[in-house]
Protein backbone atom coordinates (compact mmCIF):
# COMPACT_ATOMS: atom_id res chain seq x y z
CA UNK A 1 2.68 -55.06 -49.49
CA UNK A 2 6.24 -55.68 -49.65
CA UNK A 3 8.99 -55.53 -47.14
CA UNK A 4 11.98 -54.31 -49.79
CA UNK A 5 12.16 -52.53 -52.71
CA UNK A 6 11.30 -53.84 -55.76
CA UNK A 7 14.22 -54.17 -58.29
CA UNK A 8 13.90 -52.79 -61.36
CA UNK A 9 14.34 -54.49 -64.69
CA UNK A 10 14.63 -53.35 -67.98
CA UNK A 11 11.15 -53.58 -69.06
CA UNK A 12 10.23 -52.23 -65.91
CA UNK A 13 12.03 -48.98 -65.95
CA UNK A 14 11.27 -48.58 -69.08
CA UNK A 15 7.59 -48.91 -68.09
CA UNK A 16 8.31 -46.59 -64.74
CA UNK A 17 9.87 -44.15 -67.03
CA UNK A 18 7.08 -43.66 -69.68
CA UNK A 19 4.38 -43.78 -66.73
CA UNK A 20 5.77 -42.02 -63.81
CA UNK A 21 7.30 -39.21 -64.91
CA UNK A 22 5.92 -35.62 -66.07
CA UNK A 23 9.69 -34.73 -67.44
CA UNK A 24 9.63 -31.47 -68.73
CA UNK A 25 10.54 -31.13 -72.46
CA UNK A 26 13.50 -29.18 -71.65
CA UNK A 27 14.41 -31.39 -69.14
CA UNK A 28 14.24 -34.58 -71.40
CA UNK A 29 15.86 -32.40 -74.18
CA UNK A 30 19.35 -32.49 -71.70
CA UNK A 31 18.72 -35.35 -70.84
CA UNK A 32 18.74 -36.81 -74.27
CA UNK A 33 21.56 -34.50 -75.07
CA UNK A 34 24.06 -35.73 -72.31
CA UNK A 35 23.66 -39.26 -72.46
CA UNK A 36 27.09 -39.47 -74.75
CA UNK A 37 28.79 -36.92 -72.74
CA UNK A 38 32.30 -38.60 -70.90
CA UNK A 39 31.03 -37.89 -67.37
CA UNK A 40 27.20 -37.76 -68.17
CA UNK A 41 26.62 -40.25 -65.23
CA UNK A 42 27.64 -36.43 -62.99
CA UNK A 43 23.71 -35.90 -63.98
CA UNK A 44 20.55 -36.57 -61.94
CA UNK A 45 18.41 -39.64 -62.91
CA UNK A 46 15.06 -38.48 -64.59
CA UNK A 47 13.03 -39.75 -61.94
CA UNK A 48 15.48 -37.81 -59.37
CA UNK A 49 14.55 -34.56 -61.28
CA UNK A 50 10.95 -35.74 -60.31
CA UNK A 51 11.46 -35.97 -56.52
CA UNK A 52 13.50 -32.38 -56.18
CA UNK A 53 10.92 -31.10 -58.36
CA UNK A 54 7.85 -32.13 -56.32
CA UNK A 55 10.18 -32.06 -52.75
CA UNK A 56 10.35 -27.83 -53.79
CA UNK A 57 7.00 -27.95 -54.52
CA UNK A 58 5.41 -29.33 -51.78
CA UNK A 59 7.48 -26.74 -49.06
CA UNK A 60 6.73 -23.87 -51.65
CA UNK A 61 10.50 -23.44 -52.00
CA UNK A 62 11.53 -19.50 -53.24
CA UNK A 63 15.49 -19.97 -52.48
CA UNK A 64 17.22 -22.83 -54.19
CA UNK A 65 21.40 -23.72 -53.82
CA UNK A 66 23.23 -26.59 -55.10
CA UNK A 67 26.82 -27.69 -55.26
CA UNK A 68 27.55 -29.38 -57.95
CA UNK A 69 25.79 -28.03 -61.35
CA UNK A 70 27.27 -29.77 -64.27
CA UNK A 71 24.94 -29.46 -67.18
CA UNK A 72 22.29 -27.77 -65.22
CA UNK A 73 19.55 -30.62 -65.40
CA UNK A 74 18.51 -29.62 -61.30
CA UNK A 75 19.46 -26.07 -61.43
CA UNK A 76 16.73 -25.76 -64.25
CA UNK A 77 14.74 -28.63 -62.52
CA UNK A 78 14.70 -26.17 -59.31
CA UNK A 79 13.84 -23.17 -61.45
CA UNK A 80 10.69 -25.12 -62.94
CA UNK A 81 9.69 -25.81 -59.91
CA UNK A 82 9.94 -22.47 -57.98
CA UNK A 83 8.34 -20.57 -60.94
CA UNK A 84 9.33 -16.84 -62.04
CA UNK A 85 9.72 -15.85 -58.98
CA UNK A 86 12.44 -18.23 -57.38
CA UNK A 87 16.19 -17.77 -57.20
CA UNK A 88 18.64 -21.09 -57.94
CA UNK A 89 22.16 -20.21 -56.45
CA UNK A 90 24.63 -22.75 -58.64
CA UNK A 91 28.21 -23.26 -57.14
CA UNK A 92 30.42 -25.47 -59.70
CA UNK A 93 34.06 -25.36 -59.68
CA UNK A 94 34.76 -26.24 -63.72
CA UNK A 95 34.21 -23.20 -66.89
CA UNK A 96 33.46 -26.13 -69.10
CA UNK A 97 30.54 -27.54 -68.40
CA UNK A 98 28.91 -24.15 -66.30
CA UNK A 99 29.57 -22.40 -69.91
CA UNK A 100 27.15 -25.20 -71.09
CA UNK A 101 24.87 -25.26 -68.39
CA UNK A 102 24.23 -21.19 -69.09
CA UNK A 103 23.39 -21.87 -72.42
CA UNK A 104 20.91 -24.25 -71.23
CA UNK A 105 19.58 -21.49 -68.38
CA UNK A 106 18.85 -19.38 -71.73
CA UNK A 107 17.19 -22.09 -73.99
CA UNK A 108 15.15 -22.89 -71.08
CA UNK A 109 14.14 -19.53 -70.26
CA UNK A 110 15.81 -19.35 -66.28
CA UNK A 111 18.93 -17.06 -66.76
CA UNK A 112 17.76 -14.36 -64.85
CA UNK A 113 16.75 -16.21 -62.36
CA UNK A 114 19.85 -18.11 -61.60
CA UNK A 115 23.17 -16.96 -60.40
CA UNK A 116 26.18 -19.02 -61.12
CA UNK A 117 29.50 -18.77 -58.31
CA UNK A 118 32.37 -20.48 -60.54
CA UNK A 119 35.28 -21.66 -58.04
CA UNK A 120 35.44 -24.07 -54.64
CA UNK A 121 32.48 -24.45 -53.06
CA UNK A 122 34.49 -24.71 -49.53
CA UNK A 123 35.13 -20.92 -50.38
CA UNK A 124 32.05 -20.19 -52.29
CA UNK A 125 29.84 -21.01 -49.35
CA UNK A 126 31.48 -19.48 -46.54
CA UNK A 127 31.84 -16.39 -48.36
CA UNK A 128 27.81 -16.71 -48.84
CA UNK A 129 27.60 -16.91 -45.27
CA UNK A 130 29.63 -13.81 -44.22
CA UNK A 131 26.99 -11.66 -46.78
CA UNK A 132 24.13 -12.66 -44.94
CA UNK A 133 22.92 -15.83 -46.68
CA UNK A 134 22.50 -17.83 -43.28
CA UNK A 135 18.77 -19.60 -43.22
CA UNK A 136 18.02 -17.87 -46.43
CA UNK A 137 17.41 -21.15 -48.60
CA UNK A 138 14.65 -23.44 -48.71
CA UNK A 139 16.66 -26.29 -50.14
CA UNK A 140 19.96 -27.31 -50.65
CA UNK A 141 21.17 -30.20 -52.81
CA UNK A 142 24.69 -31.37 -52.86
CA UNK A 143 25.98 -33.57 -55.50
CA UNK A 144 29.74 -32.72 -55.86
CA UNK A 145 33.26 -33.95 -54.65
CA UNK A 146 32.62 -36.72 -52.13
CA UNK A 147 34.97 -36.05 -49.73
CA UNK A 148 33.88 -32.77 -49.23
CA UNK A 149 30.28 -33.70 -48.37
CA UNK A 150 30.52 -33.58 -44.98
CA UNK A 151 32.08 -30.05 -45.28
CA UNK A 152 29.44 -29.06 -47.26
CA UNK A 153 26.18 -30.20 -45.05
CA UNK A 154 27.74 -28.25 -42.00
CA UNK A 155 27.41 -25.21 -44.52
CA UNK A 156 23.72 -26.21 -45.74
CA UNK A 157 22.97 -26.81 -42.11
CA UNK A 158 23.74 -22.56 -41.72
CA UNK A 159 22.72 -21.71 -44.79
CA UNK A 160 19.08 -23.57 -45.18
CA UNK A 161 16.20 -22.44 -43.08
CA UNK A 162 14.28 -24.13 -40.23
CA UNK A 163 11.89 -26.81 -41.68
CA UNK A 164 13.79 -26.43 -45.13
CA UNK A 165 15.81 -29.75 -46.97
CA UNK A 166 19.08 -30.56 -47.70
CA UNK A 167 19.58 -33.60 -50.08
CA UNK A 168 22.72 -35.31 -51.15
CA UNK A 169 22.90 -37.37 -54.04
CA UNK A 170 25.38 -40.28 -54.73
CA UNK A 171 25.12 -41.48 -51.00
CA UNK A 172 25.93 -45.50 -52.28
CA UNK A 173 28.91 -44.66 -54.78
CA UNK A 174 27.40 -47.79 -56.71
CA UNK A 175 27.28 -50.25 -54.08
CA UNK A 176 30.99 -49.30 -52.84
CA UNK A 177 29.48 -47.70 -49.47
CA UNK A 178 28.16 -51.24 -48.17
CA UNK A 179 31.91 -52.92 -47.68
CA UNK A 180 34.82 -50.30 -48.28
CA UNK A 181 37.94 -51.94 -49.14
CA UNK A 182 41.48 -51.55 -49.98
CA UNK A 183 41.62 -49.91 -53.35
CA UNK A 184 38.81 -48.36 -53.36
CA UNK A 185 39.02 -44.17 -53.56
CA UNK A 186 38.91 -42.56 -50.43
CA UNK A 187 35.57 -41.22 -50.84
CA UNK A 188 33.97 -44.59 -50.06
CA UNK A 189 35.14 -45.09 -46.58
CA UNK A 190 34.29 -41.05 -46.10
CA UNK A 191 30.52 -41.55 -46.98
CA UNK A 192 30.55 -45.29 -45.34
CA UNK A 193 31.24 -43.39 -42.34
CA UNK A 194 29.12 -40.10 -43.35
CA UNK A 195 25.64 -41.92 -44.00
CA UNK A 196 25.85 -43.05 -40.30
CA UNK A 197 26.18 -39.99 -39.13
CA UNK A 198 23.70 -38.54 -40.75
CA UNK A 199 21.16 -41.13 -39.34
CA UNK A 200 22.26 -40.30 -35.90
CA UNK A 201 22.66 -36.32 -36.27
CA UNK A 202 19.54 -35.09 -34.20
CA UNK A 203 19.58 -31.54 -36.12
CA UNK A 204 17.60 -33.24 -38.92
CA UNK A 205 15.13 -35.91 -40.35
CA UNK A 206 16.79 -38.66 -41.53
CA UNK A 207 15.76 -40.31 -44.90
CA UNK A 208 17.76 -42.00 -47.84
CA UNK A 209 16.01 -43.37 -50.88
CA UNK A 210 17.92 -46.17 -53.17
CA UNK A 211 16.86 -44.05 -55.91
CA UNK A 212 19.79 -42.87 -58.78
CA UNK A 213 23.07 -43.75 -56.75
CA UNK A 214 21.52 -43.34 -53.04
CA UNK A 215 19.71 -40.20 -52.07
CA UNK A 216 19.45 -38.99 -48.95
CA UNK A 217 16.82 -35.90 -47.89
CA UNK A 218 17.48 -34.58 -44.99
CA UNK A 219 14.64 -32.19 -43.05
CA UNK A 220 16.08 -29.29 -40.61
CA UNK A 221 14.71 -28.81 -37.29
């Protein structure tokens, strides 16, 4: 047993990565394929892909929605996991990379299964709402502009069914969230703030995993 989490060095990520993991070729093929991209840290680790993989899995997840699509490495992570017969909802506010994430939809065989909304998610989702979308979605993740995250959960917290999850990724903005301090963007002292709410909001289960850049699954009531 151990009271913290283990570190991870080189050798042993490399080892955790080559072990742990059941990647899906696709999934490994983006991977691969945005690692020189100029904002491909906007991606989800591998072994994040994993976890939202296996989290939709285990609740036998049918409605998927995320904000925040870039490439599409969880939109087709989602779609894997749900099988033919699940629905991934993608809201992304930039034509650039969404044009690239449908042409990954098609290579990996999800396209009809996923429906892209291209424009602000602080419209996108209301908009959702007034069609009838409230407690339609298993899951939720959101993994877009920080300072919008707490705009954003009040929406998943409509939109995501009883005893369904809403995750969040980038919840340590490196390290940043620990000690916010002059300079830094005003995102950090946002989520410094938001992760202690979030531990103290009694509509939900409360976990965050220091995997990728801070995780956090929440569990509706």
């Amino acid at each position: 047993m151990t009271v913290q989490t283990l570190p991870l060095s080189e050798p042993l990520r490399d080892y955790f990565l080559n072990t742990a993991l059941r990647e899906p070729d696709i999934l490994r093929e983006l991977r691969e394929a945005t690692v020189g991209h100029r904002v491909a840290k906007m991606s989800l680790a591998p072994e994040q892909g994993a976890l939202l993989i296996w989290l939709l899995r285990l609740i036998g997840a049918k409605r998927y929605i995320e904000v925040g699509t870039f490439l599409g490495y969880s939109s087709i992570a989602a779609a894997i996991a749900m099988g033919e017969d699940g629905q991934v909802v993608a809201c992304d506010i930039c034509e650039e990379f969404t044009t690239q994430a449908e042409q990954w939809w098609q290579k990996a065989g999800v396209a009809q299964q996923t429906t892209l909304h291209l424009g602000r998610a602080v419209e996108t989702l209301p908009r959702l709402l007034e069609e009838g979308a409230a407690g339609t979605f298993d899951c939720m993740l959101i993994d877009a502009d920080k300072p919008n995250y707490p705009n954003y959960y009040e929406y998943a917290l409509q939109l995501v069914r009883p005893r369904g999850l809403i995750i969040l990724d980038n919840m340590f903005l490196n390290g940043r969230v620990a000690k916010p301090e002059v300079g830094h963007p005003r995102s950090v002292a946002i989520l410094h703030e938001f992760n202690r709410q979030l531990r103290d909001d009694a509509r939900v289960e409360h976990c965050i995993l220091p995997t990728g850049d801070g995780m956090t699954l929440l569990f509706k009531r």
